[in-house]
Protein backbone atom coordinates (compact mmCIF):
# COMPACT_ATOMS: atom_id res chain seq x y z
CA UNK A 1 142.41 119.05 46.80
CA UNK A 2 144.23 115.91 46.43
CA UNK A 3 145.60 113.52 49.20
CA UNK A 4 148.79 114.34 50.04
CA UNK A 5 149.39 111.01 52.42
CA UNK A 6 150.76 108.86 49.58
CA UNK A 7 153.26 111.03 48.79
CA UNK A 8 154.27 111.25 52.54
CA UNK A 9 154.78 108.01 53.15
CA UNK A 10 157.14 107.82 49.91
CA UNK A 11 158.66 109.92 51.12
CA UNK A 12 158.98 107.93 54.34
CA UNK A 13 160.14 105.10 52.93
CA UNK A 14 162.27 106.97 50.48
CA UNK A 15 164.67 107.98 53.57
CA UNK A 16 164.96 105.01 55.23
CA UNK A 17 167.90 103.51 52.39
CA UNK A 18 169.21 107.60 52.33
CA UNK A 19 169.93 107.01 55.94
CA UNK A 20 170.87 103.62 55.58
CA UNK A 21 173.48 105.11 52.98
CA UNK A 22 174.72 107.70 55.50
CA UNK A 23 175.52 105.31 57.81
CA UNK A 24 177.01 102.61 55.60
CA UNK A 25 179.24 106.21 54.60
CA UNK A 26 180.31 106.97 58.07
CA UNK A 27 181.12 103.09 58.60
CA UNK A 28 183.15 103.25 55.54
CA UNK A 29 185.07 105.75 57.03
CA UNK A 30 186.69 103.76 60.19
CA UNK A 31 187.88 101.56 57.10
CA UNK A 32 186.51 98.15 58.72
CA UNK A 33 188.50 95.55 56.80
CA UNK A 34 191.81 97.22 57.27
CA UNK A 35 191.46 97.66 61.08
CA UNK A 36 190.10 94.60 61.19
CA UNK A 37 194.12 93.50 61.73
CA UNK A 38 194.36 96.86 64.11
CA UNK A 39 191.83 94.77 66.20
CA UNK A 40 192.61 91.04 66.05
CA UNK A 41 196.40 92.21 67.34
CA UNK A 42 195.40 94.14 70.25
CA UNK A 43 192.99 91.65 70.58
CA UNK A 44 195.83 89.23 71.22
CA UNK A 45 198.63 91.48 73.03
CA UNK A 46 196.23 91.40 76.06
CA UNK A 47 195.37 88.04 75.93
CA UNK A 48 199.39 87.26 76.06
CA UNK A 49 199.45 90.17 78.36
CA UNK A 50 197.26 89.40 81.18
CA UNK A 51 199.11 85.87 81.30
CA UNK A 52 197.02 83.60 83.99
CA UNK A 53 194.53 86.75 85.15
CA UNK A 54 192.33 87.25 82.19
CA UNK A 55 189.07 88.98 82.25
CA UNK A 56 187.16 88.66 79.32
CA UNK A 57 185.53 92.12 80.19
CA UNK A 58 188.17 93.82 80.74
CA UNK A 59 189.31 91.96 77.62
CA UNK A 60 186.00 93.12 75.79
CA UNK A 61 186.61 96.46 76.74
CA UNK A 62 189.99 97.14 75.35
CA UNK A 63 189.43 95.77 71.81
CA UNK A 64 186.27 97.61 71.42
CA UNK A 65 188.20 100.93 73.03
CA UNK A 66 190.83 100.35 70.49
CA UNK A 67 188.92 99.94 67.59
CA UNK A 68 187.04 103.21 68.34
CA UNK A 69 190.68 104.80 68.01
CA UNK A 70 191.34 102.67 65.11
CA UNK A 71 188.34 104.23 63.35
CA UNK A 72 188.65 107.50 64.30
CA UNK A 73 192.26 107.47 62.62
CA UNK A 74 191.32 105.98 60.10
CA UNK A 75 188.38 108.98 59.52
CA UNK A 76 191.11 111.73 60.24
CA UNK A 77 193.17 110.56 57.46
CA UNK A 78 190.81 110.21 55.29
CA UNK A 79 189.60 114.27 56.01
CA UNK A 80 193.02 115.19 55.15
CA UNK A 81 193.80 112.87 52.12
CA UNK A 82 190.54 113.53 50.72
CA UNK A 83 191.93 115.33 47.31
CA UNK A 84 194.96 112.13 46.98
CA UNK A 85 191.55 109.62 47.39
CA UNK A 86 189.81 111.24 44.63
CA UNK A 87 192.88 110.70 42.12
CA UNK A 88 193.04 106.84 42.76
CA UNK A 89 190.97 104.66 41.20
CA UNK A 90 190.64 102.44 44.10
CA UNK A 91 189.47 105.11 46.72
CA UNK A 92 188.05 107.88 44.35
CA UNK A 93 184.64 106.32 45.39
CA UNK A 94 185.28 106.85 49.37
CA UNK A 95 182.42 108.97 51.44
CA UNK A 96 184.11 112.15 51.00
CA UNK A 97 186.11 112.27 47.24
CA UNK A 98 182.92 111.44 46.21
CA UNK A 99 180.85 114.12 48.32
CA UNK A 100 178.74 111.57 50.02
CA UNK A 101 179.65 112.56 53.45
CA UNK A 102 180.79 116.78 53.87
CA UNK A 103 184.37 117.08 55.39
CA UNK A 104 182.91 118.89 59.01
CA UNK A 105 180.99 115.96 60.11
CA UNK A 106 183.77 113.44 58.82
CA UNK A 107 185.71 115.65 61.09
CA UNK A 108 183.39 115.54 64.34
CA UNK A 109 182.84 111.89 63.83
CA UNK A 110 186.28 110.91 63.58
CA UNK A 111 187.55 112.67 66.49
CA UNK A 112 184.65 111.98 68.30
CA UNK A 113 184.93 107.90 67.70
CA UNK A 114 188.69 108.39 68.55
CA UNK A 115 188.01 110.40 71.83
CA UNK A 116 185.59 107.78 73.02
CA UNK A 117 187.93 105.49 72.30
CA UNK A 118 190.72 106.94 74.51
CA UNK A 119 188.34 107.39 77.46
CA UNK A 120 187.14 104.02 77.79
CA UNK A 121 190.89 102.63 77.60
CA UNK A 122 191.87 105.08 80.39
CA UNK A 123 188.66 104.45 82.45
CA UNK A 124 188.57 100.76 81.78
CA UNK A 125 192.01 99.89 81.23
CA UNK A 126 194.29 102.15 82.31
CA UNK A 127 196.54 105.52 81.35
CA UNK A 128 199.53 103.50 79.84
CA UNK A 129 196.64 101.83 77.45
CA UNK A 130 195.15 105.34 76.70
CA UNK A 131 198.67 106.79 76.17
CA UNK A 132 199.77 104.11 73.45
CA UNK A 133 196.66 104.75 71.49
CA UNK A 134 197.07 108.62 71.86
CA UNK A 135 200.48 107.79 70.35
CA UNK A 136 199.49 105.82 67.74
CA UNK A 137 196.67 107.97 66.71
CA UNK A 138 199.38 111.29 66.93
CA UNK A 139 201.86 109.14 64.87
CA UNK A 140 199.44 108.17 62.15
CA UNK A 141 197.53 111.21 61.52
CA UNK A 142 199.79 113.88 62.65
CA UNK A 143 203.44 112.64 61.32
CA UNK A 144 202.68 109.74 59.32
CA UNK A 145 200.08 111.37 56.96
CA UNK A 146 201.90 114.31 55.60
CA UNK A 147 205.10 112.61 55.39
CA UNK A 148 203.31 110.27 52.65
CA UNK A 149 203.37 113.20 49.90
CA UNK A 150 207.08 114.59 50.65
CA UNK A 151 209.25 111.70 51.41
CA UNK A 152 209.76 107.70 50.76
CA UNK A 153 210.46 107.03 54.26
CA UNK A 154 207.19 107.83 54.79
CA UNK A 155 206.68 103.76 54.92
CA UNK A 156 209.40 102.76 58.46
CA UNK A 157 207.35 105.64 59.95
CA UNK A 158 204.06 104.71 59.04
CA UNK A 159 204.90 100.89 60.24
CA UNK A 160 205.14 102.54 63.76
CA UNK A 161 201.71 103.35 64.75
CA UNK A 162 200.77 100.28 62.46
CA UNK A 163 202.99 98.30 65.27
CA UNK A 164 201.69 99.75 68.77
CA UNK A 165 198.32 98.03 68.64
CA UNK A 166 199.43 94.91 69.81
CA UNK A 167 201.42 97.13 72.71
CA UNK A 168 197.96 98.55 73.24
CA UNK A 169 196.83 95.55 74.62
CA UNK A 170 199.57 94.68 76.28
CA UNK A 171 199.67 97.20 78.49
CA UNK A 172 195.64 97.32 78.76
CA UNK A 173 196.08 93.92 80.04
CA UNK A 174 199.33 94.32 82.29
CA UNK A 175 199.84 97.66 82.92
CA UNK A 176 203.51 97.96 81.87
CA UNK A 177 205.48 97.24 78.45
CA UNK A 178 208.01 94.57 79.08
CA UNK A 179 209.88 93.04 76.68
CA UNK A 180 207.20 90.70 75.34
CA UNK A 181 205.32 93.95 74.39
CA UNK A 182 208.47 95.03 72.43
CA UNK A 183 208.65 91.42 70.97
CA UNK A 184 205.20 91.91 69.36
CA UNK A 185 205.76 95.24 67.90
CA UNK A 186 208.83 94.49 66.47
CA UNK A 187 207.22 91.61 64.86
CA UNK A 188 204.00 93.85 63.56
CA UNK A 189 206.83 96.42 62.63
CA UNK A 190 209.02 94.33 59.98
CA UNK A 191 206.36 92.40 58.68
CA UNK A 192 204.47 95.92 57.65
CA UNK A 193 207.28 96.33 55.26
CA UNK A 194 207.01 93.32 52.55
CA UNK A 195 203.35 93.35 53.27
CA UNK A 196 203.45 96.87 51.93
CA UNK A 197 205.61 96.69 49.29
CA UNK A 198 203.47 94.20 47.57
CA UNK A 199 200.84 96.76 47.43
CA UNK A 200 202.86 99.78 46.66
CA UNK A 201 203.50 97.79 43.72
CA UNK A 202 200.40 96.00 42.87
CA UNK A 203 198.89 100.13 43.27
CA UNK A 204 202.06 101.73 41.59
CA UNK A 205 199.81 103.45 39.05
CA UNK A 206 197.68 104.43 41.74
CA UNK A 207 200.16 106.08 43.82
CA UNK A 208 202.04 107.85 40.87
CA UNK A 209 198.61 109.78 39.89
CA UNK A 210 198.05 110.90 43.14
CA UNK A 211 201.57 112.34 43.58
CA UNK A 212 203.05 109.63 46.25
CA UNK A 213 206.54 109.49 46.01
CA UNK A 214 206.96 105.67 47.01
CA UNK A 215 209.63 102.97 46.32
CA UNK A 216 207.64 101.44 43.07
CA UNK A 217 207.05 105.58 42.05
CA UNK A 218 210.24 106.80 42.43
CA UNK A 219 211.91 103.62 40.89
CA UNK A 220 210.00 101.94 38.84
CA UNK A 221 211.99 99.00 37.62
CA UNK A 222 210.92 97.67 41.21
CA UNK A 223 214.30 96.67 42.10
CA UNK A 224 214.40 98.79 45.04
CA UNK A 225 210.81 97.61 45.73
CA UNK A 226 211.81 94.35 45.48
CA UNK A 227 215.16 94.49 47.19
CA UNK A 228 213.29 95.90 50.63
CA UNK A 229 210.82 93.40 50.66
CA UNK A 230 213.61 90.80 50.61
CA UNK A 231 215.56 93.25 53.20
CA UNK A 232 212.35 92.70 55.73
CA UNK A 233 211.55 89.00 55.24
CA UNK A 234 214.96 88.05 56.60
CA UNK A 235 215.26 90.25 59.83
CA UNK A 236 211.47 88.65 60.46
CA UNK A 237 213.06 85.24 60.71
CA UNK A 238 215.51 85.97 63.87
CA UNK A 239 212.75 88.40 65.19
CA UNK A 240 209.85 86.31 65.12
CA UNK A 241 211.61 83.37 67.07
CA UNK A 242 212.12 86.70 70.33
CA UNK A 243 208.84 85.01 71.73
CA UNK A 244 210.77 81.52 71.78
CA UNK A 245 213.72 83.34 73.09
CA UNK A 246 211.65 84.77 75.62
CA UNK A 247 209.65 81.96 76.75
CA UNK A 248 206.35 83.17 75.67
CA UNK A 249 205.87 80.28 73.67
CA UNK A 250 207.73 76.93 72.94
CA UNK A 251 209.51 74.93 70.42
CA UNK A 252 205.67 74.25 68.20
CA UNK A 253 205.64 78.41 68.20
CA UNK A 254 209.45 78.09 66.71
CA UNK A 255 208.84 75.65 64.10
CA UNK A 256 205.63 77.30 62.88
CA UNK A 257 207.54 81.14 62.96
CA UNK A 258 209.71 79.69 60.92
CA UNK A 259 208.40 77.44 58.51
CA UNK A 260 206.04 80.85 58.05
CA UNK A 261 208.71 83.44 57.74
CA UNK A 262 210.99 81.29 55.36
CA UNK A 263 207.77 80.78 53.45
CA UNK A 264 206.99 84.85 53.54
CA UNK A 265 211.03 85.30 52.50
CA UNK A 266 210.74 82.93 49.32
CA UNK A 267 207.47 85.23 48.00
CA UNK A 268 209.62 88.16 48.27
CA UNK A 269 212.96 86.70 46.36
CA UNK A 270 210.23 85.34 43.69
CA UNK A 271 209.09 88.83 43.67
CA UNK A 272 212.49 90.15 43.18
CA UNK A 273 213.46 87.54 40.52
CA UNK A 274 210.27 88.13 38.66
CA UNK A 275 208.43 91.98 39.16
CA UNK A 276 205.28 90.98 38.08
CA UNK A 277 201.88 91.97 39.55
CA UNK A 278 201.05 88.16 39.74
CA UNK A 279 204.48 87.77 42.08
CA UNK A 280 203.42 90.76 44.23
CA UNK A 281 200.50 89.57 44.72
CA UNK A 282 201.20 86.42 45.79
CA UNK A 283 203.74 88.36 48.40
CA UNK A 284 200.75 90.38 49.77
CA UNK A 285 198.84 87.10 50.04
CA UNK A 286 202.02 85.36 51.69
CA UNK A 287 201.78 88.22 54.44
CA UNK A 288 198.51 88.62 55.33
CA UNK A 289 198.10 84.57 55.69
CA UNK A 290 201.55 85.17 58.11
CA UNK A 291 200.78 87.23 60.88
CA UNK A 292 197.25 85.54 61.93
CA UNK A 293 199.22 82.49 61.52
CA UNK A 294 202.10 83.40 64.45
CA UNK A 295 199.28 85.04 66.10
CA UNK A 296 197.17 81.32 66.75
CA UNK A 297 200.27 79.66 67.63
CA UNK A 298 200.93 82.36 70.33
CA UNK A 299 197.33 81.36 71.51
CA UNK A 300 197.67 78.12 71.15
CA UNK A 301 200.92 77.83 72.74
CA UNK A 302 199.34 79.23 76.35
CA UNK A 303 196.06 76.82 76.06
């Protein structure tokens, strides 16, 4: 009888990069880039928050209690928009359109990440922490998700929970939402709006095969694309000087808000004068290079 011990240890070795797979799958799942933003803003709404009594644990805590919630939304949506992902070329390849990953234990996961996730804001932070997330995660998965296939405005309520992050850490930090915590997710809320019609329109295609009925789908000229990406950039200008109004930061914040959100506006009228992809594009790059950018003045402006 031959040895059977070589083929064992293949074996062996065979699973390690299976499992390695499965978890790279369940990583992909908390969508890591795109919360990435989720966490850097509720990263800095507590540091603005807690004012003179930071506590980098506490601090620590919060962002890491977040981005568990973060991920499990992110999980939960894709469990439910698992048949859209398969007829986009740009997520077809995701753990579950592509029956890596079975939709029960993308299920368990996700909730489980995002229950985690709530615990350790109420039992570290506090309630008003845990109930923001619970909000946000309700508002995303629960309202924002479906609305996607029936209904173009769809987008102003999907910029919600895509705003309360920042209010997240706010109130992790200080325990209430004042008006500084309103200043932030207003900010996160408009700027959602040209950042995301530069990718409604640089996906268009995308969107129209798997049955979205966005702005770019529904008119595709882009001038109504366009026109609200235009719309946005100029209530950001008045809103992202609230800070300066407020006295959370001083006249370097102002200059910079500015000089950033007159830069954002001129993408979005050269989008509007030219619909190409190469203008949208430039757009999307215009906004994600603007919010990190108010976001180290803010931090600056209280070193």
């Amino acid at each position: 009888m031959k040895d059977a011990t070589p083929f064992l240890v293949a074996d062996r070795f065979a699973a390690v990069p299976a499992a390695r797979h499965r978890l790279a799958d369940f990583f992909s799942l908390t969508k890591p880039r795109l919360n990435l933003l989720v966490v850097i803003t509720a990263a800095v709404g507590y540091y603005l928050g807690a004012g003179s009594g930071f506590d980098l644990l506490r601090w620590l805590e919060a962002v890491v209690g977040t981005a568990l919630v973060a991920g499990g939304a992110a999980g939960l949506n894709q469990v439910y928009e698992r048949d859209t992902d398969g007829l986009m070329w740009r997520t077809r390849m995701r753990p579950l359109p592509a029956q890596r990953l079975g939709v029960s234990e993308a299920t368990i996961f996700s909730a489980g990440l995002a229950t985690v996730g709530l615990a350790l804001l109420a039992g570290a932070a506090n309630v008003l922490a845990a109930a923001v997330a619970l909000v946000t995660l309700v508002s995303y998965n629960i309202v924002y998700t479906p609305m996607k296939r029936r209904s173009q405005l769809a987008t102003l309520i999907g910029a919600i929970p895509g705003a309360l992050p920042p209010m997240i850490g706010w109130a992790a930090a200080h325990g209430t939402l004042t008006s500084g915590a309103w200043a932030l997710f207003a900010i996160v809320f408009v700027w959602q709006i040209p950042h995301f019609m530069a990718i409604a329109w640089l996906y268009r295609d995308d969107f129209r095969r798997a049955g979205f009925p966005l702005l770019p789908v529904v008119h595709p000229d882009g001038k109504s694309t366009a026109r609200q990406a235009v719309l946005f950039s100029l209530f950001l200008i008045p809103i992202s000087l609230v800070p300066f109004a407020l006295h959370m930061a001083g006249p370097i914040y102002a200059a910079g808000a500015l000089a950033g959100s007159l830069g954002l506006l001129a993408a979005a009228v050269a989008f509007r004068a030219d619909r190409t992809d190469l203008r949208a594009r430039r757009l999307f790059l215009g906004s994600i290079t603007y919010l990190p950018l108010l976001w180290v003045l803010l931090i600056v402006n209280r070193l």
